[in-house]
PDB file of N, CA and C in Angstrom:
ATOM      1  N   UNK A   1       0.843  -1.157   0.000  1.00  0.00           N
ATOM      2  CA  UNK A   1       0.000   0.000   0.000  1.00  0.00           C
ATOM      3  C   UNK A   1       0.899   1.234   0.000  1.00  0.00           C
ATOM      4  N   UNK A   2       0.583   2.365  -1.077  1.00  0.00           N
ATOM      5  CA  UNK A   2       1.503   3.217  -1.105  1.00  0.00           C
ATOM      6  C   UNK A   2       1.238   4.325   0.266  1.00  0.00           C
ATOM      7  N   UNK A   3       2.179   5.459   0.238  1.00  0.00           N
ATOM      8  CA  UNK A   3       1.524   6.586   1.183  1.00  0.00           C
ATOM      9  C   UNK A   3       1.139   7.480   0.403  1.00  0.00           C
ATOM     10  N   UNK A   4       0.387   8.071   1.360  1.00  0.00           N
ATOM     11  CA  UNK A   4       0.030   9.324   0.833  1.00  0.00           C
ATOM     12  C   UNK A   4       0.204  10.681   1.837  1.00  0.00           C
ATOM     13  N   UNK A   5       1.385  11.114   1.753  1.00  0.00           N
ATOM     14  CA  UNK A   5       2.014  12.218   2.136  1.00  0.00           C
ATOM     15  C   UNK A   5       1.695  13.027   1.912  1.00  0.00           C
ATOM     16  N   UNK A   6       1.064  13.447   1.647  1.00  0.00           N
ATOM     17  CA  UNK A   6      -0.278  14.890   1.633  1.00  0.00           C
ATOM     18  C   UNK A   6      -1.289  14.967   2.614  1.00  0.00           C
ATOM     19  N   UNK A   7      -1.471  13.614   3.375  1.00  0.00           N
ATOM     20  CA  UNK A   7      -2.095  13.725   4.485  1.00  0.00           C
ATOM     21  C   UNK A   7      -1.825  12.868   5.963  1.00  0.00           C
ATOM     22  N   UNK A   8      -0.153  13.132   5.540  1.00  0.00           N
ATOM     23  CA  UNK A   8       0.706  13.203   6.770  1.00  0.00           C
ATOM     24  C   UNK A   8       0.599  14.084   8.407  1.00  0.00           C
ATOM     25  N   UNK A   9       0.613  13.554   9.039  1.00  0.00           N
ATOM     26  CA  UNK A   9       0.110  14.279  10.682  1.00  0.00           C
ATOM     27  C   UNK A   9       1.003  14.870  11.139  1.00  0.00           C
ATOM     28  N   UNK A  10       2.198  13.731  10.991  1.00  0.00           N
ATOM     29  CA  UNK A  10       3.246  14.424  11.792  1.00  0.00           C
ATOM     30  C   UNK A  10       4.763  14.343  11.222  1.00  0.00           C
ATOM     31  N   UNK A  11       4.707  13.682   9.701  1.00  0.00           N
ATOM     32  CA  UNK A  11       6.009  13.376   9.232  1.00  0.00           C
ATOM     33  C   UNK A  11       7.246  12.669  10.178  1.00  0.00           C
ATOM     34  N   UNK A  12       6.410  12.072  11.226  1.00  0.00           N
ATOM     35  CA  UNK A  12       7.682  11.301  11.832  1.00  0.00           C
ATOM     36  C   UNK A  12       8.351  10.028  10.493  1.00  0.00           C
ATOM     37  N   UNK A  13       7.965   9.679   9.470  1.00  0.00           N
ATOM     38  CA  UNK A  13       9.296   8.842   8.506  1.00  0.00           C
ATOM     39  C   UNK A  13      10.076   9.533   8.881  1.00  0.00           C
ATOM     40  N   UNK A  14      10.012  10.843   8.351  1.00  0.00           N
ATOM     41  CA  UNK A  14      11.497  12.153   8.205  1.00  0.00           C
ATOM     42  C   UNK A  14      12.386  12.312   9.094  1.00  0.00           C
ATOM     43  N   UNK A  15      12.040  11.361  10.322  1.00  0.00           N
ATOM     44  CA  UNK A  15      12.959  11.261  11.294  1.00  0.00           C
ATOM     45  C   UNK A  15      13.667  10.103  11.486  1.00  0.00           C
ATOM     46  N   UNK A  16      13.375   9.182  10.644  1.00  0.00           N
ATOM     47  CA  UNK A  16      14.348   7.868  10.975  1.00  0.00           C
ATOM     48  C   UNK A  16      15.489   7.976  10.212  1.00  0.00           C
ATOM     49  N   UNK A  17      16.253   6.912  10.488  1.00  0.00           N
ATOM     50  CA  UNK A  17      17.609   7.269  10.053  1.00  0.00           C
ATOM     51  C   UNK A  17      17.976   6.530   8.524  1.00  0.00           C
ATOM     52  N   UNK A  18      18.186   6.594   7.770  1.00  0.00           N
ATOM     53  CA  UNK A  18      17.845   6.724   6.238  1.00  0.00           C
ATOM     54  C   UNK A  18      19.312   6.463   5.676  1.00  0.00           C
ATOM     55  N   UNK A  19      19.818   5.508   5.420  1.00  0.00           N
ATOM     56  CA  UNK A  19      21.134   4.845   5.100  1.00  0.00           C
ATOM     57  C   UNK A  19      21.032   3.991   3.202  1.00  0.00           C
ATOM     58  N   UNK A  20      21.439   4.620   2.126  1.00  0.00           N
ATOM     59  CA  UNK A  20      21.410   4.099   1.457  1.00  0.00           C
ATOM     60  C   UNK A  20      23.048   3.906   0.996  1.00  0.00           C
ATOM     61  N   UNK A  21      22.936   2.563  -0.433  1.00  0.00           N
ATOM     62  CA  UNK A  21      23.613   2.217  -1.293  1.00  0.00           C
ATOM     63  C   UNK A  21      24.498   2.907  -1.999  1.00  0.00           C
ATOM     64  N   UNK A  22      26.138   2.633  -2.345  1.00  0.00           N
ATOM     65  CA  UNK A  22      26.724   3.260  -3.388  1.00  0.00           C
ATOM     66  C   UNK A  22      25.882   3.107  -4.726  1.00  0.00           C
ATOM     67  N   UNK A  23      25.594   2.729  -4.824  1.00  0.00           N
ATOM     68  CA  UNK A  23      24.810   2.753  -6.630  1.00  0.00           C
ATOM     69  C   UNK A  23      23.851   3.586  -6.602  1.00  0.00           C
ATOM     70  N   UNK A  24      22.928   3.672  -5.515  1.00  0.00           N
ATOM     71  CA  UNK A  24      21.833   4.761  -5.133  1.00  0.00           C
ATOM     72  C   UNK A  24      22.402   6.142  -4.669  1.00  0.00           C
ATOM     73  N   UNK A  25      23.371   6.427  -4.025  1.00  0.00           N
ATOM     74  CA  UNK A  25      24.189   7.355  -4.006  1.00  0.00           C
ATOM     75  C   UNK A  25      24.813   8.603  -5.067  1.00  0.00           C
ATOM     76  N   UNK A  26      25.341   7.421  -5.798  1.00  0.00           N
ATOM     77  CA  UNK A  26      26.125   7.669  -7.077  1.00  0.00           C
ATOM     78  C   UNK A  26      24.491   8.555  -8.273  1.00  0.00           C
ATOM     79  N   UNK A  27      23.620   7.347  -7.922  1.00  0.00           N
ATOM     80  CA  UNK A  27      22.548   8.382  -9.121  1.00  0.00           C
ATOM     81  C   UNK A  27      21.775   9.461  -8.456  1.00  0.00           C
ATOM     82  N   UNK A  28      21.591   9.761  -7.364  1.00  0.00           N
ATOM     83  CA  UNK A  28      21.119  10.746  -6.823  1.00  0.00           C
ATOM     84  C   UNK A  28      21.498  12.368  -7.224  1.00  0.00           C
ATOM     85  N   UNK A  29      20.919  13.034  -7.076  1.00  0.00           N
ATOM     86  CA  UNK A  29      20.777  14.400  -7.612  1.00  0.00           C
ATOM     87  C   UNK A  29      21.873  15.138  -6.756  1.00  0.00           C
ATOM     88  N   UNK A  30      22.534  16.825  -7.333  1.00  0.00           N
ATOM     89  CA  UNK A  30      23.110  17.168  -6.175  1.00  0.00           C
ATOM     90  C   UNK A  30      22.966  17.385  -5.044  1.00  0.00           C
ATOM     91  N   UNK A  31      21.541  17.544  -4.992  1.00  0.00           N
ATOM     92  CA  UNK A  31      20.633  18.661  -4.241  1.00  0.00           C
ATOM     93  C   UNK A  31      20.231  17.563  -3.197  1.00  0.00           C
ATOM     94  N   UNK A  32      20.272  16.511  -3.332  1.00  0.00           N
ATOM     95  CA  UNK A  32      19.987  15.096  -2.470  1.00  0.00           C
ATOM     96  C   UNK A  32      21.660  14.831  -1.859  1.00  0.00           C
ATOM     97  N   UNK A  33      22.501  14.727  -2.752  1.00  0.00           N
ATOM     98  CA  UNK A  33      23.340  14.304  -2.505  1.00  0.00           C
ATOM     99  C   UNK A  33      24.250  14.640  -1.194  1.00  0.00           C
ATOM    100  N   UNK A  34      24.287  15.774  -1.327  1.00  0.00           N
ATOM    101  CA  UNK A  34      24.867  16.754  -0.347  1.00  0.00           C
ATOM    102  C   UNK A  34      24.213  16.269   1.095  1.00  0.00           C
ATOM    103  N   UNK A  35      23.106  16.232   1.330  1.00  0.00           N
ATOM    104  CA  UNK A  35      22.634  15.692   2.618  1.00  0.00           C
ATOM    105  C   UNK A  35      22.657  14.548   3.001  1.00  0.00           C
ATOM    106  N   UNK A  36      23.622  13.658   2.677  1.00  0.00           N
ATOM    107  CA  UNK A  36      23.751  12.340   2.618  1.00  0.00           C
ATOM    108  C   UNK A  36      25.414  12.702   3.118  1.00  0.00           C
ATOM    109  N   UNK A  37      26.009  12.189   4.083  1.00  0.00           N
ATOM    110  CA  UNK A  37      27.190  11.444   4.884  1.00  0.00           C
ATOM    111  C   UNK A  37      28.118  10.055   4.807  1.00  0.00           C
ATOM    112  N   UNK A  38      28.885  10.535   3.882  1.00  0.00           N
ATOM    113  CA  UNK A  38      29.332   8.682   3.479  1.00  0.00           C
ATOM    114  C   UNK A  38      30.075   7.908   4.735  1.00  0.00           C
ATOM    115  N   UNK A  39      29.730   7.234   5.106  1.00  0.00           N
ATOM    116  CA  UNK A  39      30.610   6.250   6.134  1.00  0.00           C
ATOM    117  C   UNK A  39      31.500   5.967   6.235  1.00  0.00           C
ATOM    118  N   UNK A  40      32.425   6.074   4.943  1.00  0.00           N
ATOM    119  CA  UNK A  40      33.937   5.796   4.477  1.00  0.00           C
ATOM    120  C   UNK A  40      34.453   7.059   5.243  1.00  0.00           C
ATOM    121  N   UNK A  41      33.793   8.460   4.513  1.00  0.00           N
ATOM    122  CA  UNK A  41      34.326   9.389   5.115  1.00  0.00           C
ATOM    123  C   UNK A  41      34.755   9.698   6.449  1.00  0.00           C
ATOM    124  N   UNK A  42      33.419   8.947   7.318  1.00  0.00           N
ATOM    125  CA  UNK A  42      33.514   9.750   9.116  1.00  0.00           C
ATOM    126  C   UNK A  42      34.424   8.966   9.216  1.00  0.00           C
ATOM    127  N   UNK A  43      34.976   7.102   8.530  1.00  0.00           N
ATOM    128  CA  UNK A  43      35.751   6.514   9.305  1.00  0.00           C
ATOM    129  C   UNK A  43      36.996   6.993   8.940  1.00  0.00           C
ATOM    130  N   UNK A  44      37.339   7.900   8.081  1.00  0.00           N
ATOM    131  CA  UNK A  44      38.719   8.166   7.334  1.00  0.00           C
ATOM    132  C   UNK A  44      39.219   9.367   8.368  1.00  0.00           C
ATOM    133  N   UNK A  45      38.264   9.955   8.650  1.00  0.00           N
ATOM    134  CA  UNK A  45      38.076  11.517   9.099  1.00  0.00           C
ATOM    135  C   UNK A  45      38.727  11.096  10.896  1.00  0.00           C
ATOM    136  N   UNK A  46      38.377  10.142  11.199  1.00  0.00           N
ATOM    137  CA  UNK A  46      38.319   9.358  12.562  1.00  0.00           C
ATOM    138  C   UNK A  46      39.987   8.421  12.509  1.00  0.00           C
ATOM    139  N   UNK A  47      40.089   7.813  12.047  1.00  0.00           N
ATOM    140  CA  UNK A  47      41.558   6.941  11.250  1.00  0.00           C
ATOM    141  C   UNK A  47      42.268   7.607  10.075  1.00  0.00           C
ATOM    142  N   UNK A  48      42.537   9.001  10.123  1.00  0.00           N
ATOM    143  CA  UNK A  48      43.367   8.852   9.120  1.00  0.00           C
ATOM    144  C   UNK A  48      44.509   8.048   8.700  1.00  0.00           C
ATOM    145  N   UNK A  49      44.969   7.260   9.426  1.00  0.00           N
ATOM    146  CA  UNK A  49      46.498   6.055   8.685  1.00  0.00           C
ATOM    147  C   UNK A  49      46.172   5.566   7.418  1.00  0.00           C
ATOM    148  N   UNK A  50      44.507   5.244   7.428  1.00  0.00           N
ATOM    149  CA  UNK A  50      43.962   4.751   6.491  1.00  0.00           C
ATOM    150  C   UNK A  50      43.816   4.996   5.369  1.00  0.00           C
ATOM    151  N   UNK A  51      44.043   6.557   4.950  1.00  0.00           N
ATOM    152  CA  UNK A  51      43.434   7.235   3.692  1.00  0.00           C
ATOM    153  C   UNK A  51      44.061   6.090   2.868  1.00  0.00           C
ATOM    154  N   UNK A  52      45.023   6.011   2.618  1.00  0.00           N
ATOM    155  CA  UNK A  52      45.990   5.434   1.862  1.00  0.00           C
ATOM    156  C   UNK A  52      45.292   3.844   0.754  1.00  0.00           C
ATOM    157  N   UNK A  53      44.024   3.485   1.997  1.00  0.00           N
ATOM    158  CA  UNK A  53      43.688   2.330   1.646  1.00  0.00           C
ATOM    159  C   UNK A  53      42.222   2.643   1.195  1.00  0.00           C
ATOM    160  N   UNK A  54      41.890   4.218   0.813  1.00  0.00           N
ATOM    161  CA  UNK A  54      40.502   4.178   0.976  1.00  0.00           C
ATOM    162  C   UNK A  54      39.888   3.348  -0.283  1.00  0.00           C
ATOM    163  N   UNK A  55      40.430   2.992  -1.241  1.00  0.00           N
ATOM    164  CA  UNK A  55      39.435   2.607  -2.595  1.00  0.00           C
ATOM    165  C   UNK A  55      39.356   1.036  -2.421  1.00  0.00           C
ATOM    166  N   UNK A  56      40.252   0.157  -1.073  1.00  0.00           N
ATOM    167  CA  UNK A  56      40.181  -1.127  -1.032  1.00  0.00           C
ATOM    168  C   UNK A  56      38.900  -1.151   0.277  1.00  0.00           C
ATOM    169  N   UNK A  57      38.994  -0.189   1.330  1.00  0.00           N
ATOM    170  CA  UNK A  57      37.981  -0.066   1.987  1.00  0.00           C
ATOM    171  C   UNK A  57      36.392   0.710   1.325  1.00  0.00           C
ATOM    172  N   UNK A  58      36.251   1.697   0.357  1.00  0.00           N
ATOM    173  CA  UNK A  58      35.315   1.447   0.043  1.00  0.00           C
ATOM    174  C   UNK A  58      34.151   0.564  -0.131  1.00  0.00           C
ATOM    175  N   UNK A  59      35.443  -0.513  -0.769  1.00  0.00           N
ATOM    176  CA  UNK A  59      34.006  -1.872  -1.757  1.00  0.00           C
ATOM    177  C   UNK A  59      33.512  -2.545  -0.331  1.00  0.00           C
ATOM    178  N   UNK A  60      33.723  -2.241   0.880  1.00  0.00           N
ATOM    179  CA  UNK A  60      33.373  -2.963   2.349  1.00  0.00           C
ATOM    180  C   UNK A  60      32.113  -2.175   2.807  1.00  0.00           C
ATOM    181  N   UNK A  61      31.785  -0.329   2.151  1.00  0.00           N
ATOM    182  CA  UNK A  61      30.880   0.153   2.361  1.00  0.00           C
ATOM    183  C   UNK A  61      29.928   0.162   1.492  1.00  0.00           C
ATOM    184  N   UNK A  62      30.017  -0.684   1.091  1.00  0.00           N
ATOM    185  CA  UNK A  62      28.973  -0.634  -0.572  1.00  0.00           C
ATOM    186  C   UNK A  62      27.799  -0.443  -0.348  1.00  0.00           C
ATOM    187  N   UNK A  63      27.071  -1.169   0.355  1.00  0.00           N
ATOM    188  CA  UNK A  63      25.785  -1.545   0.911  1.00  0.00           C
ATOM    189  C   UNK A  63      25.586  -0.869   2.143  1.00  0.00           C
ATOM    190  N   UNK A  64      26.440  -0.660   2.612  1.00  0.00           N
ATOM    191  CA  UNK A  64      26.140   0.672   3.477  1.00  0.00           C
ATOM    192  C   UNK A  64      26.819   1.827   3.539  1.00  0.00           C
ATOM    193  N   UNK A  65      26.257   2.754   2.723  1.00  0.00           N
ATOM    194  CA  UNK A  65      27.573   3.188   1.999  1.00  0.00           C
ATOM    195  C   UNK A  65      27.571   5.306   2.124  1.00  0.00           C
ATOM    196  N   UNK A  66      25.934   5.367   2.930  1.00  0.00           N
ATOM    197  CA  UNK A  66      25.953   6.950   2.986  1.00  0.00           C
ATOM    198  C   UNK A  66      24.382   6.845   3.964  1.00  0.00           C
ATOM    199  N   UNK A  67      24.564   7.713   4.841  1.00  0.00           N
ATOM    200  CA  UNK A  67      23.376   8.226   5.936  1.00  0.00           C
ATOM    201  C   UNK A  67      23.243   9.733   5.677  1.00  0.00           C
ATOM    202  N   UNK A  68      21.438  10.021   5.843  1.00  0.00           N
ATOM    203  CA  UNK A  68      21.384  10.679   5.492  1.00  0.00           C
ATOM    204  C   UNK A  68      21.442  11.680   6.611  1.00  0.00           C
ATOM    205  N   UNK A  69      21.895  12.731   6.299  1.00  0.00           N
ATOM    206  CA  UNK A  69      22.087  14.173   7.698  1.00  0.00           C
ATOM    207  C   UNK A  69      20.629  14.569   8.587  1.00  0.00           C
ATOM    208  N   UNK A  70      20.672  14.773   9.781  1.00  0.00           N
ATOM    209  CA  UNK A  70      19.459  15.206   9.981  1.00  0.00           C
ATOM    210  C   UNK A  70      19.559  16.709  10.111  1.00  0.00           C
ATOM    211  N   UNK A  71      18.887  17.500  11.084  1.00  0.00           N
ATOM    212  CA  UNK A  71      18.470  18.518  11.208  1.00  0.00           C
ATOM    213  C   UNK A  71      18.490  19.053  12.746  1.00  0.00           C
ATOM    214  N   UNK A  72      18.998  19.981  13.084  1.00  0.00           N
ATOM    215  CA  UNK A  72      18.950  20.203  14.585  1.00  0.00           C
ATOM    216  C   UNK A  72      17.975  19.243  15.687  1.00  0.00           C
ATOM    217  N   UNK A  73      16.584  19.605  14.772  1.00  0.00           N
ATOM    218  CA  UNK A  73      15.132  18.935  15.412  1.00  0.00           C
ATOM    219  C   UNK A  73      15.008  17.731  15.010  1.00  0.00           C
ATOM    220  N   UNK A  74      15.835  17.072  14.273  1.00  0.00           N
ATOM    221  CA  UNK A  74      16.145  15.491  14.183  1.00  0.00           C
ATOM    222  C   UNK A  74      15.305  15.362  12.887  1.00  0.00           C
ATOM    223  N   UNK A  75      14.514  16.033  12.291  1.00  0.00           N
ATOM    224  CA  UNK A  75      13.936  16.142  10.676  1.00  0.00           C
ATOM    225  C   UNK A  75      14.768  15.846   9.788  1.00  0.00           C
ATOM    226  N   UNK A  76      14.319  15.341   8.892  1.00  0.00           N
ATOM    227  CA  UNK A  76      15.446  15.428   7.445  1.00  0.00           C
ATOM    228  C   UNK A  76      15.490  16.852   7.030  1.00  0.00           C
ATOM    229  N   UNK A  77      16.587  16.994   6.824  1.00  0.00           N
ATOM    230  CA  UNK A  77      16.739  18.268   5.872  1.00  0.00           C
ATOM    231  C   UNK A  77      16.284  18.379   4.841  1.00  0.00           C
ATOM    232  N   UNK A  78      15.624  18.064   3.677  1.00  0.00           N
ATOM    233  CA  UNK A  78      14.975  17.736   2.683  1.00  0.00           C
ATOM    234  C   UNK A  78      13.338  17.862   2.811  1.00  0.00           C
ATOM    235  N   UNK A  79      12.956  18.492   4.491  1.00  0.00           N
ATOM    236  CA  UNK A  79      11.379  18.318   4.546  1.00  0.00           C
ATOM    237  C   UNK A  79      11.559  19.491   4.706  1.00  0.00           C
ATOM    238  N   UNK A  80      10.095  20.441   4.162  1.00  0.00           N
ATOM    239  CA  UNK A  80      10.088  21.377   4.169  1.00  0.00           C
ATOM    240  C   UNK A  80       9.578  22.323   5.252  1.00  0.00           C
ATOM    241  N   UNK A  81       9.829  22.715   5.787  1.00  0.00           N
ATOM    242  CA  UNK A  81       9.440  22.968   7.781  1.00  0.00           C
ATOM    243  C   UNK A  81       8.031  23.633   7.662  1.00  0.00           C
ATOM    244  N   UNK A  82       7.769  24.380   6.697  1.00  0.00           N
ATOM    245  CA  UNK A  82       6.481  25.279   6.709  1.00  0.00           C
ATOM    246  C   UNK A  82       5.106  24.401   6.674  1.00  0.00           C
ATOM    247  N   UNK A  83       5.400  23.809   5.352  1.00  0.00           N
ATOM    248  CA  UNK A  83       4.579  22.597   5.010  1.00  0.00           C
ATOM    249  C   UNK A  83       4.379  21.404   5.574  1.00  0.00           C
ATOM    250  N   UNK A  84       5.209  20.581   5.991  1.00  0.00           N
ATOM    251  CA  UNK A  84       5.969  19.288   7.091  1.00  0.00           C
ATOM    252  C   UNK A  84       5.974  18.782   5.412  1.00  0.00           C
ATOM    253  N   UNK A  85       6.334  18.752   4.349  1.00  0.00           N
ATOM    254  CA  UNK A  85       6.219  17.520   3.049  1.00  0.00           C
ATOM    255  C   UNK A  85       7.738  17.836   2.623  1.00  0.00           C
ATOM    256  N   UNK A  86       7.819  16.497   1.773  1.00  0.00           N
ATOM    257  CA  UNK A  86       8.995  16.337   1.193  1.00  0.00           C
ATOM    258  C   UNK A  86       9.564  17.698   0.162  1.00  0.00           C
ATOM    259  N   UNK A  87      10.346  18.217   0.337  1.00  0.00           N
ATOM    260  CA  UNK A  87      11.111  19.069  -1.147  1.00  0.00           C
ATOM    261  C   UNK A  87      11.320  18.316  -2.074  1.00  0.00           C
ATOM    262  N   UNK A  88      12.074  17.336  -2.423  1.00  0.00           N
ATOM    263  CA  UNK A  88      12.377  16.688  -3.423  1.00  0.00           C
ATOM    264  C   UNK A  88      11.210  15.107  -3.627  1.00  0.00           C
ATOM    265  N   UNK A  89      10.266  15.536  -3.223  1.00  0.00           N
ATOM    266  CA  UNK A  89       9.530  14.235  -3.460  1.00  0.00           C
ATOM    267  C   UNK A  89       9.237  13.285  -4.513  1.00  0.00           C
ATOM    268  N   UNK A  90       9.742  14.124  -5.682  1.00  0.00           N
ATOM    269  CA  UNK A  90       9.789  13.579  -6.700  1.00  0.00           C
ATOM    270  C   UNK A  90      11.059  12.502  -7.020  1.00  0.00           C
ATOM    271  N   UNK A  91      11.915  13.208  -6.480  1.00  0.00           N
ATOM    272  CA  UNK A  91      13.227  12.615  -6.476  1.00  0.00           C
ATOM    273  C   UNK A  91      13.890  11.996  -5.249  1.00  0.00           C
ATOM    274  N   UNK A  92      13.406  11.766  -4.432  1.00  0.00           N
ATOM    275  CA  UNK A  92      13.405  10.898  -2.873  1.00  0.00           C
ATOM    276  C   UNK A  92      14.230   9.860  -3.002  1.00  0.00           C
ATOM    277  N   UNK A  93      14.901   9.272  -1.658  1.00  0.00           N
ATOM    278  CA  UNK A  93      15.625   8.257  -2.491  1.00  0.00           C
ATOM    279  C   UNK A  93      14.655   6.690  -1.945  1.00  0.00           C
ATOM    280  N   UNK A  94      15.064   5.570  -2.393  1.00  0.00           N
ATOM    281  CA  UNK A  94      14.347   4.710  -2.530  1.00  0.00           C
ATOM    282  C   UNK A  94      13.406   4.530  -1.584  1.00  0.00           C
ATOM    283  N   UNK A  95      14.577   4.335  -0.334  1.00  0.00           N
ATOM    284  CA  UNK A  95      13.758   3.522   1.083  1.00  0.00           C
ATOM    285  C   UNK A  95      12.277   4.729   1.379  1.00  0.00           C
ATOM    286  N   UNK A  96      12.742   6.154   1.181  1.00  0.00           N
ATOM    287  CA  UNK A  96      11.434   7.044   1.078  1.00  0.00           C
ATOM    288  C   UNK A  96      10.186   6.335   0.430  1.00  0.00           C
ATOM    289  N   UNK A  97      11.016   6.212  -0.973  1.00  0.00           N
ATOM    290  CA  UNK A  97       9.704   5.815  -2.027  1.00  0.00           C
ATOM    291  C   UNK A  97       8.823   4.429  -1.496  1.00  0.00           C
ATOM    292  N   UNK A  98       9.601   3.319  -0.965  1.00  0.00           N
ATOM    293  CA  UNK A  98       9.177   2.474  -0.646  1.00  0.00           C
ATOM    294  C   UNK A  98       8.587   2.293   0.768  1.00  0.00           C
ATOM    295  N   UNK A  99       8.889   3.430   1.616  1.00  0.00           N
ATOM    296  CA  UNK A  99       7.547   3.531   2.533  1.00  0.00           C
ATOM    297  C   UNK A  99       6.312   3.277   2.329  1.00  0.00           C
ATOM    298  N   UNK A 100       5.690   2.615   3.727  1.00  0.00           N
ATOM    299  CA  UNK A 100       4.436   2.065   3.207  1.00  0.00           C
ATOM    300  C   UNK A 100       3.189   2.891   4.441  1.00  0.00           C
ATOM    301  N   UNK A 101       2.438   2.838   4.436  1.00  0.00           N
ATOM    302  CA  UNK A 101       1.178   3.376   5.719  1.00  0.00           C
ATOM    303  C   UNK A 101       0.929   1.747   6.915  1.00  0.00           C
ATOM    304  N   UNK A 102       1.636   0.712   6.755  1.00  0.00           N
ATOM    305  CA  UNK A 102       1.240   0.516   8.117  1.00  0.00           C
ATOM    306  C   UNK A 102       2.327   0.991   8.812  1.00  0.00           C
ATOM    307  N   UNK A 103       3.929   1.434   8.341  1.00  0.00           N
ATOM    308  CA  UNK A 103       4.637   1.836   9.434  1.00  0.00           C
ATOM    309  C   UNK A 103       4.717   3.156   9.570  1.00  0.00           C
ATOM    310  N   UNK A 104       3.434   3.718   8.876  1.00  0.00           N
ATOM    311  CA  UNK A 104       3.235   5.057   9.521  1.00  0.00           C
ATOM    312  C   UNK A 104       2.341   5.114  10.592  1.00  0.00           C
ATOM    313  N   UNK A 105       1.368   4.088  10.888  1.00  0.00           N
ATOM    314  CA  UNK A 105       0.504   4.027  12.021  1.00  0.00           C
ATOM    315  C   UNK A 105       1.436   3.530  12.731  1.00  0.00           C
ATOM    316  N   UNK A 106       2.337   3.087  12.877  1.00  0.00           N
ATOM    317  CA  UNK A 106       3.347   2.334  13.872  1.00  0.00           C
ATOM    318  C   UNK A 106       4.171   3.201  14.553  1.00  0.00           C
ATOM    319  N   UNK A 107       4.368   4.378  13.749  1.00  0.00           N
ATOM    320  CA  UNK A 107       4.876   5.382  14.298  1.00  0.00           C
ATOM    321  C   UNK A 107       4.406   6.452  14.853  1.00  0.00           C
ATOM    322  N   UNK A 108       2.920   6.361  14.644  1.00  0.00           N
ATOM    323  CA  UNK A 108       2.356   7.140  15.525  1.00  0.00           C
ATOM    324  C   UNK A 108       1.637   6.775  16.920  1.00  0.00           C
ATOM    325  N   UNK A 109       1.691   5.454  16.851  1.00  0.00           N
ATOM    326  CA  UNK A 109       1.446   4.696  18.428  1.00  0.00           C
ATOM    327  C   UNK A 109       2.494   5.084  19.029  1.00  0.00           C
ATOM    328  N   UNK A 110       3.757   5.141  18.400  1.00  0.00           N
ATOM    329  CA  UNK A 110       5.143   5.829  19.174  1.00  0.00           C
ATOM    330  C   UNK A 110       4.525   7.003  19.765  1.00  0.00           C
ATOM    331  N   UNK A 111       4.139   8.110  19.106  1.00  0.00           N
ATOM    332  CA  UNK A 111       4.413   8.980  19.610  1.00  0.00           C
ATOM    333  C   UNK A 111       3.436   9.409  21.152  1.00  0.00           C
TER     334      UNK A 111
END
């Protein structure tokens, strides 16, 4: 069952933590891209001895390979604060698209 984010309550999705693929990465837009955190990076940034080895440690982040940034208030950066809806909804990246409405009622028993 798809969602329908137009009659979203509280946009809590926009708060989970949102980890995609080098291949999904790689085709993403700039404007997406940028808010996305590669994992290679924080660990390089954290270990530099390592740089040296980064293109053999890459292929180890493949599949987990970039998280997306949040927002002071723990929101995605990509939601639009006025509205609570996606900016790029058109262009979202997968795990967005493939949200479904029972784990949006699931998340609102959370709250």
């Amino acid at each position: 069952m798809g969602v329908d984010c137009l009659k979203c309550i509280n946009s809590g999705c926009c708060k989970l933590k949102i980890t995609i693929n080098k291949k999904e990465y790689d085709s993403l837009i700039p404007k997406i891209k940028k808010q996305f955190v590669k994992h290679l990076d924080v660990f390089l940034e954290k270990n530099p001895r390592y740089k040296s080895k980064k293109k053999f440690l890459e292929s180890m982040y493949n599949n987990n390979y970039a998280e997306m940034k949040k927002g002071v208030n723990g929101y995605c950066n990509l939601l639009d604060k006025k509205t609570m809806l996606c900016s790029v909804y058109e262009n979202r990246p997968k795990i967005c698209k493939d949200y479904t409405n029972d784990k949006c009622v699931k998340i609102r028993l959370l709250k």
